[in-house]
PDB file of N, CA and C in Angstrom:
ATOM      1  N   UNK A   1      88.305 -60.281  32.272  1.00  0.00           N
ATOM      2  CA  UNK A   1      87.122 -59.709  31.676  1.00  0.00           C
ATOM      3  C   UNK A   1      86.742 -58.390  32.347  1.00  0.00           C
ATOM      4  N   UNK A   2      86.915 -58.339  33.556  1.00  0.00           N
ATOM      5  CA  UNK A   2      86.892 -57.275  34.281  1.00  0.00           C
ATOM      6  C   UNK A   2      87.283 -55.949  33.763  1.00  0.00           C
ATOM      7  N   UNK A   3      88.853 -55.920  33.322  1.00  0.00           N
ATOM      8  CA  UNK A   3      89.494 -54.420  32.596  1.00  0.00           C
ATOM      9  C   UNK A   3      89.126 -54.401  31.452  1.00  0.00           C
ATOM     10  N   UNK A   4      88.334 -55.254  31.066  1.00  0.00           N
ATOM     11  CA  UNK A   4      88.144 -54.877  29.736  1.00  0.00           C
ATOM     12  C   UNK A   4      86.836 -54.137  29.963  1.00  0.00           C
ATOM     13  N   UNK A   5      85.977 -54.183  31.017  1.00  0.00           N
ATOM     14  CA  UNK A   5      84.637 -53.680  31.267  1.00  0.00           C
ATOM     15  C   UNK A   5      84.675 -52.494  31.556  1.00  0.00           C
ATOM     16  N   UNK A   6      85.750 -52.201  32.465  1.00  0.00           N
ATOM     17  CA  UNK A   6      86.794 -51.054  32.856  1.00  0.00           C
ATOM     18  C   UNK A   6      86.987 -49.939  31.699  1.00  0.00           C
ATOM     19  N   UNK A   7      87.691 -50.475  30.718  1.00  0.00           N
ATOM     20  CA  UNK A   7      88.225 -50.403  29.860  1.00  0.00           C
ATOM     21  C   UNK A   7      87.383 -49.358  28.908  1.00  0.00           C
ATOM     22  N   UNK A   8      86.222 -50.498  28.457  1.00  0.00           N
ATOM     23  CA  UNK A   8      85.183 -49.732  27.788  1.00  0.00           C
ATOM     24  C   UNK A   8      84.431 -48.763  28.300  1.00  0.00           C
ATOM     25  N   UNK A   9      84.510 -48.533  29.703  1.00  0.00           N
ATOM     26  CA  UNK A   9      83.773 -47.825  30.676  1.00  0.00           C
ATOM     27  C   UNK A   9      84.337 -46.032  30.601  1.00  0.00           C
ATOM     28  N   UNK A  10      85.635 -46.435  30.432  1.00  0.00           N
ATOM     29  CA  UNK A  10      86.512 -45.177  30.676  1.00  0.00           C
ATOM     30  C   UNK A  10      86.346 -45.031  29.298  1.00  0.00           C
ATOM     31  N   UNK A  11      86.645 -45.585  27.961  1.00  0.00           N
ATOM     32  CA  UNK A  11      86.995 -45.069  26.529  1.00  0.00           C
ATOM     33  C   UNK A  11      85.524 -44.524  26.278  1.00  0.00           C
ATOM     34  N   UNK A  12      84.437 -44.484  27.176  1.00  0.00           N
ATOM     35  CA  UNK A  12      83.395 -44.531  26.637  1.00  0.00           C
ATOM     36  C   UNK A  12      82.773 -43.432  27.145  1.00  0.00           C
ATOM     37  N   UNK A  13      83.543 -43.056  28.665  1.00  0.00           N
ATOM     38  CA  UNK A  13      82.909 -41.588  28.999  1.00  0.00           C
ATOM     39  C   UNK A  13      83.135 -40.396  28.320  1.00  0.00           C
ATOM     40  N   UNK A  14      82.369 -39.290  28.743  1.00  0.00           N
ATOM     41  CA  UNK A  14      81.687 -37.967  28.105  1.00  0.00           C
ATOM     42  C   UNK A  14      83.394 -36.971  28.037  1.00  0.00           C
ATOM     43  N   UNK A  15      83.239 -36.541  27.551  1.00  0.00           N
ATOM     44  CA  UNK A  15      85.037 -35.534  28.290  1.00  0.00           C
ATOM     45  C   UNK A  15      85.010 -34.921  29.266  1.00  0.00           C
ATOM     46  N   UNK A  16      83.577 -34.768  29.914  1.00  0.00           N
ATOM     47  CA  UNK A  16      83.896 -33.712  30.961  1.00  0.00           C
ATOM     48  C   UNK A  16      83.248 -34.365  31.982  1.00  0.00           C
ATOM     49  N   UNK A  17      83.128 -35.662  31.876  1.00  0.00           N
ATOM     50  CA  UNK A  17      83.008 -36.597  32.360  1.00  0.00           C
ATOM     51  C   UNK A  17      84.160 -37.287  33.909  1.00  0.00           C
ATOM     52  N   UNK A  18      85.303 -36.181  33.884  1.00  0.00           N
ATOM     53  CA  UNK A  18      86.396 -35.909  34.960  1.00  0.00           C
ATOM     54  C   UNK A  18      86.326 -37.280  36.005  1.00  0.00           C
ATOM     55  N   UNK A  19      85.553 -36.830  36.840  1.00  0.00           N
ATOM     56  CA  UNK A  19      84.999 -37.558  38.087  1.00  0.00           C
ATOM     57  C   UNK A  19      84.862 -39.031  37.928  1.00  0.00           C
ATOM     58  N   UNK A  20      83.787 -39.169  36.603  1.00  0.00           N
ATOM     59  CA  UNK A  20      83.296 -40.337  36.588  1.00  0.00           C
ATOM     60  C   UNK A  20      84.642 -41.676  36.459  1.00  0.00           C
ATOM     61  N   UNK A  21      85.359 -40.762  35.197  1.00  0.00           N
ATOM     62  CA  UNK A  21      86.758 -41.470  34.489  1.00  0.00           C
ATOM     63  C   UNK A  21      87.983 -41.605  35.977  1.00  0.00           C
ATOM     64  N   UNK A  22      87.505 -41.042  36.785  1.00  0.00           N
ATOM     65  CA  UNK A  22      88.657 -41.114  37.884  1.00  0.00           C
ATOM     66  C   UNK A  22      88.003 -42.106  38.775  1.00  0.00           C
ATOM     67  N   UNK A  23      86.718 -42.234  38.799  1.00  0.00           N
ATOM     68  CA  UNK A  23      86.379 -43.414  39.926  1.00  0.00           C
ATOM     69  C   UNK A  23      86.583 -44.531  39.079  1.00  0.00           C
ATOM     70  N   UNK A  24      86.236 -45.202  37.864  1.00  0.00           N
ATOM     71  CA  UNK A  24      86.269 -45.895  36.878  1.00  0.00           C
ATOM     72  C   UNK A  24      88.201 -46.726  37.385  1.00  0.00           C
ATOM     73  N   UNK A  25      88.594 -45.416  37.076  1.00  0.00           N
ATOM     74  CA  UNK A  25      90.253 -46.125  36.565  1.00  0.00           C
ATOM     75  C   UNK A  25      90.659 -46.428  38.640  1.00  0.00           C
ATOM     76  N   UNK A  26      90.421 -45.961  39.485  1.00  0.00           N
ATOM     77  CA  UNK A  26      90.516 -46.369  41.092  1.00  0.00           C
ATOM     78  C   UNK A  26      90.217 -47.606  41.379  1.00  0.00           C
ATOM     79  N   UNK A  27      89.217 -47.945  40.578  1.00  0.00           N
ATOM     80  CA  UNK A  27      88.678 -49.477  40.267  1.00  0.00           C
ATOM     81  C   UNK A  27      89.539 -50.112  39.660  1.00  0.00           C
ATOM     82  N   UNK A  28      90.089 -49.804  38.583  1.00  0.00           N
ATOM     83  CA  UNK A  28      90.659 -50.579  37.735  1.00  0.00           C
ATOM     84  C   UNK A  28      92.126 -51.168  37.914  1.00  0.00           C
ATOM     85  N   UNK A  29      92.831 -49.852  38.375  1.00  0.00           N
ATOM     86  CA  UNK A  29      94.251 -49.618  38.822  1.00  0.00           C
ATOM     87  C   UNK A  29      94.582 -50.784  40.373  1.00  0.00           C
ATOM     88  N   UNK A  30      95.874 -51.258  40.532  1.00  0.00           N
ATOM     89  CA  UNK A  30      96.125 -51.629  41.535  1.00  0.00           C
ATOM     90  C   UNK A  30      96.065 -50.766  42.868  1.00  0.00           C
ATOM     91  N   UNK A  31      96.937 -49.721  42.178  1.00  0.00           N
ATOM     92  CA  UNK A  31      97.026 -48.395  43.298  1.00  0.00           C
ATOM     93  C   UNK A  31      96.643 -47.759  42.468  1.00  0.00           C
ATOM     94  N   UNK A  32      96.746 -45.942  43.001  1.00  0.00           N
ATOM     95  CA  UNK A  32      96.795 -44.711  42.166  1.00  0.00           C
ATOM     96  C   UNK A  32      95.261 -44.511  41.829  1.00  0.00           C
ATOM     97  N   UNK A  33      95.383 -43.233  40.892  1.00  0.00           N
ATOM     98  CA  UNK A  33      93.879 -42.996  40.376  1.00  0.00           C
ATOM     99  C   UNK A  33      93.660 -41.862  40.879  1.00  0.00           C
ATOM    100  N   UNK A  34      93.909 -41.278  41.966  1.00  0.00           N
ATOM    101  CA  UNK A  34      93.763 -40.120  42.249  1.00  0.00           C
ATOM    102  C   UNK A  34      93.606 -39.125  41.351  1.00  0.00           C
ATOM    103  N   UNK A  35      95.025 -38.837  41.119  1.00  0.00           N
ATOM    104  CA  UNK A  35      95.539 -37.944  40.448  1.00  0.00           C
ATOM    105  C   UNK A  35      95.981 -37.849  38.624  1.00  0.00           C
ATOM    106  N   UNK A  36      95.260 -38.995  38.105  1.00  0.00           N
ATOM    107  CA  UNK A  36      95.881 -39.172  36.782  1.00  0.00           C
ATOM    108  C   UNK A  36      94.520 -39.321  36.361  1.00  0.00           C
ATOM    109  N   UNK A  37      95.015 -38.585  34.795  1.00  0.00           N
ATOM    110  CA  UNK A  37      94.314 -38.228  33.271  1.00  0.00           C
ATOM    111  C   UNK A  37      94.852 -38.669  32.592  1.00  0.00           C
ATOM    112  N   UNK A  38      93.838 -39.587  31.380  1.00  0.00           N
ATOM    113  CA  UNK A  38      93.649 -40.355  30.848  1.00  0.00           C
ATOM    114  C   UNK A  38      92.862 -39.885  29.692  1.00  0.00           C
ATOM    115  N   UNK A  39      93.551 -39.742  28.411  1.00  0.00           N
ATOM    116  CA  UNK A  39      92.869 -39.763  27.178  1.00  0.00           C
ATOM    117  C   UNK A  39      92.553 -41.130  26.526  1.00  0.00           C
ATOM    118  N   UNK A  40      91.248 -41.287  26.418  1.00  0.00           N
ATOM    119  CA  UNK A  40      90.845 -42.400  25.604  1.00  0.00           C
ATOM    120  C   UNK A  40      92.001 -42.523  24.114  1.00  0.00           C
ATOM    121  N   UNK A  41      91.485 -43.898  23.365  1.00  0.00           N
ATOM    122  CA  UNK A  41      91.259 -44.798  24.360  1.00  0.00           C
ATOM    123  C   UNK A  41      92.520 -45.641  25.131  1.00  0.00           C
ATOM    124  N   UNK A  42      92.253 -46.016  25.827  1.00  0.00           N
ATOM    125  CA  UNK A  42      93.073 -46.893  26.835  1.00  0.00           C
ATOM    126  C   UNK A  42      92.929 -48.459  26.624  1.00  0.00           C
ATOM    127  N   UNK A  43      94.032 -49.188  26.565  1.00  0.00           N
ATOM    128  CA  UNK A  43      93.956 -50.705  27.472  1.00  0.00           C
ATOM    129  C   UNK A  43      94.458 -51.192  27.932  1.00  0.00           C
ATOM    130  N   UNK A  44      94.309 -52.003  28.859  1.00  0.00           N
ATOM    131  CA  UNK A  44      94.702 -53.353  29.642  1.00  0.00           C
ATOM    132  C   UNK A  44      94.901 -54.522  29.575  1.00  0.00           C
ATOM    133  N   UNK A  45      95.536 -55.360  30.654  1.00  0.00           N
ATOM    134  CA  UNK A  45      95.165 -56.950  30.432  1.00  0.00           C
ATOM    135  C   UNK A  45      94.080 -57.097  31.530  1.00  0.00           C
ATOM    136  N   UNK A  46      94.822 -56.488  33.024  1.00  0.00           N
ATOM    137  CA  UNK A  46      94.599 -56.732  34.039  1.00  0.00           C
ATOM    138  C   UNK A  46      93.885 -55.564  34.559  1.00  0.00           C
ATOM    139  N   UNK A  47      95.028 -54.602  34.831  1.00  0.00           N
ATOM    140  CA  UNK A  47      94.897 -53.396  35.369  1.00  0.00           C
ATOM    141  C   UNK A  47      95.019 -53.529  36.847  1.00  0.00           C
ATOM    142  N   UNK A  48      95.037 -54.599  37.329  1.00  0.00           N
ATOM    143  CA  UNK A  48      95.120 -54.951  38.701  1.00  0.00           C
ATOM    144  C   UNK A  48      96.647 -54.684  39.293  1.00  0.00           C
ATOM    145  N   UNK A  49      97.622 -54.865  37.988  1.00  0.00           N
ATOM    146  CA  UNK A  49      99.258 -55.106  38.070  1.00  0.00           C
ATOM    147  C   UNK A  49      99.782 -53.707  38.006  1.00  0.00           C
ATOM    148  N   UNK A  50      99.118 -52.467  38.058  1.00  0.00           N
ATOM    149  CA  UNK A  50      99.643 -51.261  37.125  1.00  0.00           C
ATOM    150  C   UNK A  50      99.524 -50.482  38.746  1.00  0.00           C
ATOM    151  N   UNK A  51     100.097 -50.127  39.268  1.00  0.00           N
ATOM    152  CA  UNK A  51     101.061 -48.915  39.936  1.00  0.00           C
ATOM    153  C   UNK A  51     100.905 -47.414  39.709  1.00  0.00           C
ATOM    154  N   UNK A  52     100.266 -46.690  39.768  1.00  0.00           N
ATOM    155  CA  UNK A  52     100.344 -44.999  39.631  1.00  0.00           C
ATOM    156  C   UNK A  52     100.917 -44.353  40.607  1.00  0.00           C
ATOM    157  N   UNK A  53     101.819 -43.215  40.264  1.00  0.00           N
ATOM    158  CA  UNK A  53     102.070 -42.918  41.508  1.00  0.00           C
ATOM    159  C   UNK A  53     100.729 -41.358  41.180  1.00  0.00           C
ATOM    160  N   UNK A  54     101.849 -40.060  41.992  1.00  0.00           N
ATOM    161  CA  UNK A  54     100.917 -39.140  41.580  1.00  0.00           C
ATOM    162  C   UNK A  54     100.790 -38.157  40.232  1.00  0.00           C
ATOM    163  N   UNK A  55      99.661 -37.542  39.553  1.00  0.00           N
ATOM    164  CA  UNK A  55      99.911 -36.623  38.644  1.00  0.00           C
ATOM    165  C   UNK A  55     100.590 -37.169  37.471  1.00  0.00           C
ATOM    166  N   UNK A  56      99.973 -38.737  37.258  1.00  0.00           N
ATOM    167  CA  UNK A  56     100.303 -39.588  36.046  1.00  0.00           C
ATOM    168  C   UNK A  56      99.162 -39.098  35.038  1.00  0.00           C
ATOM    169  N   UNK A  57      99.890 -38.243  33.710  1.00  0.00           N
ATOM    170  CA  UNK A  57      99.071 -37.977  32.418  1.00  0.00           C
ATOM    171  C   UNK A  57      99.064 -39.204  31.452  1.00  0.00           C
ATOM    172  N   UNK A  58      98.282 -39.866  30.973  1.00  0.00           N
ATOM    173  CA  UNK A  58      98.329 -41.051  29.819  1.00  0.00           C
ATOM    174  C   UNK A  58      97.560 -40.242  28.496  1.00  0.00           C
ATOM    175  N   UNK A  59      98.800 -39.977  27.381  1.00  0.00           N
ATOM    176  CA  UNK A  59      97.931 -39.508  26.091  1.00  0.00           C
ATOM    177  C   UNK A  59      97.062 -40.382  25.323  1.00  0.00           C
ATOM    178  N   UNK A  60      96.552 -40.222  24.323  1.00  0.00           N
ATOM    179  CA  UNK A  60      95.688 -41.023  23.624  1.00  0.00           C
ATOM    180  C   UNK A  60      96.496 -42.239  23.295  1.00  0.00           C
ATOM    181  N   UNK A  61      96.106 -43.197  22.831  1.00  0.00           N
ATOM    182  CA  UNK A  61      95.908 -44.919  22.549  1.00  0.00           C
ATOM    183  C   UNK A  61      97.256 -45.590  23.369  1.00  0.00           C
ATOM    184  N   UNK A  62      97.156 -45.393  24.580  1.00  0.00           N
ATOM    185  CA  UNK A  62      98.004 -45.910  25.088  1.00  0.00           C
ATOM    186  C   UNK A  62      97.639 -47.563  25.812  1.00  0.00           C
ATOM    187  N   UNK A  63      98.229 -48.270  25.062  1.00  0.00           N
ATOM    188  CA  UNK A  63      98.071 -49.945  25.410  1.00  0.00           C
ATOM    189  C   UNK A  63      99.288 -50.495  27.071  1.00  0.00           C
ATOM    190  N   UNK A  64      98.590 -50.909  28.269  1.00  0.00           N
ATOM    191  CA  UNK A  64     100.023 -51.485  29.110  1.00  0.00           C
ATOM    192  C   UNK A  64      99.423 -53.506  29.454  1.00  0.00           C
ATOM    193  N   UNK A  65     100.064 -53.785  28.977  1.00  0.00           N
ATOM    194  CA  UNK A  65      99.964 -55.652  29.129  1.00  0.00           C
ATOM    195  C   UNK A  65     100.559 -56.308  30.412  1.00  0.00           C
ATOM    196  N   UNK A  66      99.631 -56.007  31.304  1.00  0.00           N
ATOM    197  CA  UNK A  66     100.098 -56.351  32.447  1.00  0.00           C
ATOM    198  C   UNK A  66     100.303 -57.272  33.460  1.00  0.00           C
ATOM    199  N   UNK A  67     100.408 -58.258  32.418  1.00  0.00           N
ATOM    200  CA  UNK A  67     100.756 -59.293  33.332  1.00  0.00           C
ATOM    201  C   UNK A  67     101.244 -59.492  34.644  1.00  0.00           C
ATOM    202  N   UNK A  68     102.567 -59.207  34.658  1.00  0.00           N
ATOM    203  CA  UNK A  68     102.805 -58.335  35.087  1.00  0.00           C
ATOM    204  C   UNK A  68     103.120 -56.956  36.207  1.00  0.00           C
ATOM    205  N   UNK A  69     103.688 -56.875  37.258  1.00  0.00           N
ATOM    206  CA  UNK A  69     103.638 -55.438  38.118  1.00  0.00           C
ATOM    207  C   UNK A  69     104.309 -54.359  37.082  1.00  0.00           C
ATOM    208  N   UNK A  70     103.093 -53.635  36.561  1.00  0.00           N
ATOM    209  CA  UNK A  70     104.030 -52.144  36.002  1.00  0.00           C
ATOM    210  C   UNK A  70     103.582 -51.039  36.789  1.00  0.00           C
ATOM    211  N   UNK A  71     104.781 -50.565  37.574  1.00  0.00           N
ATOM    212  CA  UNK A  71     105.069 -49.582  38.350  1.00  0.00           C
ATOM    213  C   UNK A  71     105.181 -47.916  37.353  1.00  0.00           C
ATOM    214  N   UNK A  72     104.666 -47.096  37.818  1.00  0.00           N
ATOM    215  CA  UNK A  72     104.831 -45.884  37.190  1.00  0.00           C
ATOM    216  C   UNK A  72     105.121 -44.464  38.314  1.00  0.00           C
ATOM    217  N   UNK A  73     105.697 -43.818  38.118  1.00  0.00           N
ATOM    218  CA  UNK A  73     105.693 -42.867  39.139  1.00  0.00           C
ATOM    219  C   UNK A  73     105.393 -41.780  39.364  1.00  0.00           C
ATOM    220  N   UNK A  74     105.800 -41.095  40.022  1.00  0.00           N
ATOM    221  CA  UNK A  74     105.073 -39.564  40.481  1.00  0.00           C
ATOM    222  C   UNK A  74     105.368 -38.674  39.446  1.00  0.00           C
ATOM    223  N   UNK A  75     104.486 -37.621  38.698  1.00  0.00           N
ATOM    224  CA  UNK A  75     104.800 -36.483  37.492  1.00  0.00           C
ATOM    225  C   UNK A  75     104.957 -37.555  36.258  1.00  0.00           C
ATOM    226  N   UNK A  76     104.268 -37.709  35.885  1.00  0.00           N
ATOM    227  CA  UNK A  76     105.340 -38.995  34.633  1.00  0.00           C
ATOM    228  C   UNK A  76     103.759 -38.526  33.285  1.00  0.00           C
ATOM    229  N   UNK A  77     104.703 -38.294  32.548  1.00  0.00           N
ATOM    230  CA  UNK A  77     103.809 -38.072  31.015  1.00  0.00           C
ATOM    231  C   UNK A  77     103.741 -39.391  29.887  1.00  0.00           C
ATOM    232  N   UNK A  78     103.031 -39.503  29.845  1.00  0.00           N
ATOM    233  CA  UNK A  78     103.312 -41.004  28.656  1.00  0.00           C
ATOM    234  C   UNK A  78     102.743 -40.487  27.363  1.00  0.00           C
ATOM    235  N   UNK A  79     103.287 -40.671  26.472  1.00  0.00           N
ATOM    236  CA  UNK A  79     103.214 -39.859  25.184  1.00  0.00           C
ATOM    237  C   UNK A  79     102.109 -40.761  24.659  1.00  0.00           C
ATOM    238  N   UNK A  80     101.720 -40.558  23.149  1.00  0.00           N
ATOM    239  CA  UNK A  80     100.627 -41.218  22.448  1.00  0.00           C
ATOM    240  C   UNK A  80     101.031 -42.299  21.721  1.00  0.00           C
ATOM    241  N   UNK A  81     100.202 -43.306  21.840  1.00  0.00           N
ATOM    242  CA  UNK A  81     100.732 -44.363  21.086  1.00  0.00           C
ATOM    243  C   UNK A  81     101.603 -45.512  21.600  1.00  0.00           C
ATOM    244  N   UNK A  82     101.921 -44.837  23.131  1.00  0.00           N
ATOM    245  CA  UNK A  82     103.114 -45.762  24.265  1.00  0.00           C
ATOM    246  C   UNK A  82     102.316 -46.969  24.428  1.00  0.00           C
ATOM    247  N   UNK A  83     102.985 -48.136  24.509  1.00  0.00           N
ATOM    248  CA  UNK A  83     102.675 -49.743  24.475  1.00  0.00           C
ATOM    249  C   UNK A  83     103.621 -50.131  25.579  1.00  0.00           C
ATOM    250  N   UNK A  84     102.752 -50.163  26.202  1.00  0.00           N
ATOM    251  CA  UNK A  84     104.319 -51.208  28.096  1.00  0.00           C
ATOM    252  C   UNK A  84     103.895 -52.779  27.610  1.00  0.00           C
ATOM    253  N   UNK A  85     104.554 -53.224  27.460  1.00  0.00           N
ATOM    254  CA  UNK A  85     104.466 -54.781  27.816  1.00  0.00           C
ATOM    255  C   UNK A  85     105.378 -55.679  28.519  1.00  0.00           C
ATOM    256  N   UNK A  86     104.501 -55.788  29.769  1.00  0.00           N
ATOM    257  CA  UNK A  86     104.639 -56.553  30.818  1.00  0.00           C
ATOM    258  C   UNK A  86     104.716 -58.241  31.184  1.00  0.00           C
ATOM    259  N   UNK A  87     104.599 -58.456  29.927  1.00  0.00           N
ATOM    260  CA  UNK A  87     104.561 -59.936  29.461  1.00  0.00           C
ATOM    261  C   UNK A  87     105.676 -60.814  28.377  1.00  0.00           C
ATOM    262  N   UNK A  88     105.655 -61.482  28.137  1.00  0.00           N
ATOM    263  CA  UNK A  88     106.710 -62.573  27.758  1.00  0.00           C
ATOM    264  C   UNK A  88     106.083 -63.375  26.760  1.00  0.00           C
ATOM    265  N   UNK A  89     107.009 -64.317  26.096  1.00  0.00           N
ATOM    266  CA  UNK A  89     106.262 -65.559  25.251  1.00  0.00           C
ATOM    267  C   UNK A  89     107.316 -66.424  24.996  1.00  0.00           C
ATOM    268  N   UNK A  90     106.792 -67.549  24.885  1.00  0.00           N
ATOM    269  CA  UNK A  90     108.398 -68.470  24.916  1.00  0.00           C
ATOM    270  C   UNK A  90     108.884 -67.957  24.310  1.00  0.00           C
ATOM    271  N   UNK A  91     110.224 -68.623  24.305  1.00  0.00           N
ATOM    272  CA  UNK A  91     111.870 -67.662  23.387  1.00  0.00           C
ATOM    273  C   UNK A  91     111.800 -69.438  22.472  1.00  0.00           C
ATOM    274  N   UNK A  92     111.618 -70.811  23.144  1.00  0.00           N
ATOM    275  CA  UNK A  92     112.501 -71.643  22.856  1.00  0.00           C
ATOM    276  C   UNK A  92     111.614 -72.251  21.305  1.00  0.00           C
ATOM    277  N   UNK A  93     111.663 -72.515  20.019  1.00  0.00           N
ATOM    278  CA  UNK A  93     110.684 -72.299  19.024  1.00  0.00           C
ATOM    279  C   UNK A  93     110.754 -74.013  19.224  1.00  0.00           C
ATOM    280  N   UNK A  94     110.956 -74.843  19.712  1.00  0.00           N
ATOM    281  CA  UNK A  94     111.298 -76.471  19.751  1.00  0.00           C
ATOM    282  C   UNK A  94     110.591 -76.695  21.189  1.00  0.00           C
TER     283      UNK A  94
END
């Protein structure tokens, strides 16, 4: 319930709102936060599992399901519309 509070917190700030959206996601993130921008909106499962390294850009509606450790690294652009999923569901239908 937490990233989702997160969640709405960040999709919900002002644009020039910089600062606020960077303490927001420091909270949210396992690591990282420093250095990464974030176009609304964003989501999570956790956000606790997600890894930044530095000078991580996230474009608009980017979904990561993090069950999950998703690791990301230093310089890294994530285009619009990118979906990570970090999660599973049974395979066996019996």
């Amino acid at each position: 319930m937490m990233a989702r509070q997160h969640c709405h917190m960040v999709n919900t700030t002002e644009p020039r709102a910089a600062k606020l959206r960077c303490s927001i996601l420091k909270e949210l993130f396992g690591s990282g936060g420093d250095s990464v921008w974030l176009e609304p909106p964003f989501r999570c499962d956790n956000g606790t599992n997600i890894y930044l390294g530095e000078k991580v850009y996230f474009n608009f509606d980017c979904v990561i399901l993090d069950v999950c450790e998703v690791r990301i690294g230093n310089k890294v652009f994530i285009a619009p519309g990118v979906h990570i999923y970090a999660a599973t569901h049974p395979l066996d239908a019996n």
